[in-house]
Protein backbone atom coordinates (compact mmCIF):
# COMPACT_ATOMS: atom_id res chain seq x y z
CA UNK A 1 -6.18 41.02 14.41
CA UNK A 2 -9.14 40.08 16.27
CA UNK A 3 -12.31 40.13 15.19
CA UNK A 4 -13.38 43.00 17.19
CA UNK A 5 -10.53 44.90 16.35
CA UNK A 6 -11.53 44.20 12.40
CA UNK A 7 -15.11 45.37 13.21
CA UNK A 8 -13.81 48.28 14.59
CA UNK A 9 -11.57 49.15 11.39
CA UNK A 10 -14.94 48.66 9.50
CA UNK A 11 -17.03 50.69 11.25
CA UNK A 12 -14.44 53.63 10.79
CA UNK A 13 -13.79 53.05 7.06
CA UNK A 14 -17.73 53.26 7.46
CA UNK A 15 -17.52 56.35 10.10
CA UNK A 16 -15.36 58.26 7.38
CA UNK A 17 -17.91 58.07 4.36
CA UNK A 18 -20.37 59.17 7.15
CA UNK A 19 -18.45 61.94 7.90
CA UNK A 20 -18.23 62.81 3.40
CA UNK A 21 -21.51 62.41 3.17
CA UNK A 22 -22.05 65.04 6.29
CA UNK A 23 -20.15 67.48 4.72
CA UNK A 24 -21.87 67.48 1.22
CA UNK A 25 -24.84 67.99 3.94
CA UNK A 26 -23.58 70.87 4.87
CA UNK A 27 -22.72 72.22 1.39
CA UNK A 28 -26.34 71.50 0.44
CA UNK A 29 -27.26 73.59 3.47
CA UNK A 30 -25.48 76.83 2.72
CA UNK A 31 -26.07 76.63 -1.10
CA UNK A 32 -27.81 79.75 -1.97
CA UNK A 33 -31.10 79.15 -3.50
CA UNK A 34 -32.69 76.37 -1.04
CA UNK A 35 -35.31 77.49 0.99
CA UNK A 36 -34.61 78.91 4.81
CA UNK A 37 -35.73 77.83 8.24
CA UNK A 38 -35.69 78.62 11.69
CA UNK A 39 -34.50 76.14 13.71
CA UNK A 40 -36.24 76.67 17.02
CA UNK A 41 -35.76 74.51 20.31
CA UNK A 42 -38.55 71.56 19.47
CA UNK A 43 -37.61 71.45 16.02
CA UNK A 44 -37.57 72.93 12.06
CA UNK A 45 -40.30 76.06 11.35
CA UNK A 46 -40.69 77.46 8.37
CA UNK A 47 -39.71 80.94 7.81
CA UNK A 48 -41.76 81.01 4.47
CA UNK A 49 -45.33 81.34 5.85
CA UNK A 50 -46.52 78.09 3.99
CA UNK A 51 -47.14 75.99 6.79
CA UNK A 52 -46.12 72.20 7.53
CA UNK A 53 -42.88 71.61 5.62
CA UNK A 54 -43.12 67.82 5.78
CA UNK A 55 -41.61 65.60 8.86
CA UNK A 56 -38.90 68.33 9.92
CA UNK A 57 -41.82 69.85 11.35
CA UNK A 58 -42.47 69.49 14.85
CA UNK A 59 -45.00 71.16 17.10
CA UNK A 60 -44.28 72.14 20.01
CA UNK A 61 -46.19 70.53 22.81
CA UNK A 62 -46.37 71.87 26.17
CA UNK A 63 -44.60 69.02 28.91
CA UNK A 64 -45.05 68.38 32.24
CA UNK A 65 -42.61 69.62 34.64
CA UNK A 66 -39.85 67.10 34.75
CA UNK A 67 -40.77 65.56 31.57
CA UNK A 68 -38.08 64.66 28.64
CA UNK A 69 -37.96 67.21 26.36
CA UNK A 70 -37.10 65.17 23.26
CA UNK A 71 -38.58 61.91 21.93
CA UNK A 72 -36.20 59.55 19.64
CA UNK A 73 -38.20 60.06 16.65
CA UNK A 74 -37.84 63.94 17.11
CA UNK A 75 -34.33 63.42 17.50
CA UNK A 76 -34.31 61.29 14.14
CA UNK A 77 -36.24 63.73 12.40
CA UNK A 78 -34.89 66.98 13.26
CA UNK A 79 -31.15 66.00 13.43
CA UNK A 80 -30.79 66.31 16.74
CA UNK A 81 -27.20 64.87 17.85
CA UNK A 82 -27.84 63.07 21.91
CA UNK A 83 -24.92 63.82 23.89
CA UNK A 84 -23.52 60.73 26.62
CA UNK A 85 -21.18 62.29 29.00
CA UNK A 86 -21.19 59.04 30.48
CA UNK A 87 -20.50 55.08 28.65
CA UNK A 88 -23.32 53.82 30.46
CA UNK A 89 -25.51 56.45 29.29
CA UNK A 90 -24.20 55.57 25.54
CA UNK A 91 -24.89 51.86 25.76
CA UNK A 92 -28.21 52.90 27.04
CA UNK A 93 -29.24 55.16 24.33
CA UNK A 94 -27.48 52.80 21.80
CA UNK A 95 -30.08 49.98 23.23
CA UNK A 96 -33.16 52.32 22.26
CA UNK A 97 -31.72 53.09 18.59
CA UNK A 98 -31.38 49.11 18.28
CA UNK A 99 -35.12 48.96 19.52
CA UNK A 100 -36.32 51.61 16.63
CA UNK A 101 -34.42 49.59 14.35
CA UNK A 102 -31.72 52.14 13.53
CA UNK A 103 -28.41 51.20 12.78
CA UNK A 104 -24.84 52.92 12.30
CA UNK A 105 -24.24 54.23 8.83
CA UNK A 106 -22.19 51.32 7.81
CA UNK A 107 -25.81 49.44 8.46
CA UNK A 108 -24.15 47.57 11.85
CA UNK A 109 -26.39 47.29 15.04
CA UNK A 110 -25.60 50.22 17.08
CA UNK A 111 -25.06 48.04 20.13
CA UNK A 112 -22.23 46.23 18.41
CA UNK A 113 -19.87 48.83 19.01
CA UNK A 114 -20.63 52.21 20.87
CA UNK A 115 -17.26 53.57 20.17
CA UNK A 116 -16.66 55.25 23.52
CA UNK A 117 -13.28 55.09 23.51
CA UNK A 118 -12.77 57.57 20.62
CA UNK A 119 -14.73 61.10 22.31
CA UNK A 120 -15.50 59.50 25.58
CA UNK A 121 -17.56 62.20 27.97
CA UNK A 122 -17.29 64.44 24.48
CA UNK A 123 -19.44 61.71 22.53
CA UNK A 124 -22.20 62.76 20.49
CA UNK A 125 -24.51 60.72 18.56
CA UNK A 126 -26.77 61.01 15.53
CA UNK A 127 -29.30 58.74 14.64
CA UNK A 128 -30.41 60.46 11.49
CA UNK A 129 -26.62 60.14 9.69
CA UNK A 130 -25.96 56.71 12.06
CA UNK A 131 -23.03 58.49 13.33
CA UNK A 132 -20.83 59.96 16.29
CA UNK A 133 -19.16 62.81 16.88
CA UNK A 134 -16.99 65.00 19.13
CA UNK A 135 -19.41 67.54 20.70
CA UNK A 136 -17.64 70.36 19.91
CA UNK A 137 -17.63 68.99 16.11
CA UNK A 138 -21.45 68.87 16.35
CA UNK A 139 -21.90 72.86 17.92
CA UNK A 140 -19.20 73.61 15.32
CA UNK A 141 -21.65 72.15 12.21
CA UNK A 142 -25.06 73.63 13.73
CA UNK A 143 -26.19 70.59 14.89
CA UNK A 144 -28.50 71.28 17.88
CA UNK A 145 -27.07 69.33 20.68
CA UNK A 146 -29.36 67.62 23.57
CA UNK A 147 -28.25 65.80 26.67
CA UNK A 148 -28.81 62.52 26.89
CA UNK A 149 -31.28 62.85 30.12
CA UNK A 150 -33.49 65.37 27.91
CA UNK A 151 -34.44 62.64 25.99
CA UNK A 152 -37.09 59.92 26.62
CA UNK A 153 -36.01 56.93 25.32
CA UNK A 154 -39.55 55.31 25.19
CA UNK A 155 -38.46 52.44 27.42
């Protein structure tokens, strides 16, 4: 086995305790007694009237025509999944998560391995869980879903 290929069965050992620890996520999120929010297009509002709710908050700024829509921090913060319908778009993208110092769940450089091959043009990523997903598995788990040219990579 090469070592590539051993990465690779790594990083999905890792990928599969990403994917647990996403679906206690989701438990915590339905569970009954937490508070509720409205998730709106630039981010998390509270629905409670109390104001800022900590860093999930994000105000919505008015942009220039043309301008990205999404910074990487507001993707980070508001777990936003950035979909690549293209691999060159992914290695891109996986460059400016290695910049912010953000790494795949399994703490590896993103750019080590942008695992392509698995969704191809269906690939999703999420830098707050330092994961990747099927797109249709991120619309399916409310994740709010943003294409890859929406978002301004801070180059």
């Amino acid at each position: 086995m090469s070592s590539y290929q051993k990465l690779l069965s790594k990083f999905v050992a890792a990928q599969a305790k990403a994917d647990q620890l996403v679906k206690f996520i989701d438990q915590l999120d339905r569970a009954s007694d937490k508070p509720t929010f409205d998730k709106s297009l630039y981010g998390v509002q509270s629905k409670l009237g109390i104001g800022d709710v900590g860093k999930n908050t994000i105000i919505k700024m008015e942009k220039s025509k043309g301008a990205k829509k999404y910074t990487l921090q507001e993707c980070f913060d508001s777990n936003i999944v950035i979909h690549c319908d293209t691999e060159e778009k992914a290695n891109e993208l996986l460059k400016a998560f290695d910049k912010m110092g953000w790494r795949w769940s399994g703490a590896i450089r993103y750019t080590s391995c942008n695992c392509w091959e698995v969704n191809k043009d269906g690939t999703c990523y999420c830098p707050s869980a330092g994961i990747f997903a099927h797109i249709d598995w991120c619309k399916g788990h409310s994740y709010t879903v943003v294409e890859f040219d929406d978002v301004d990579l801070g180059d």
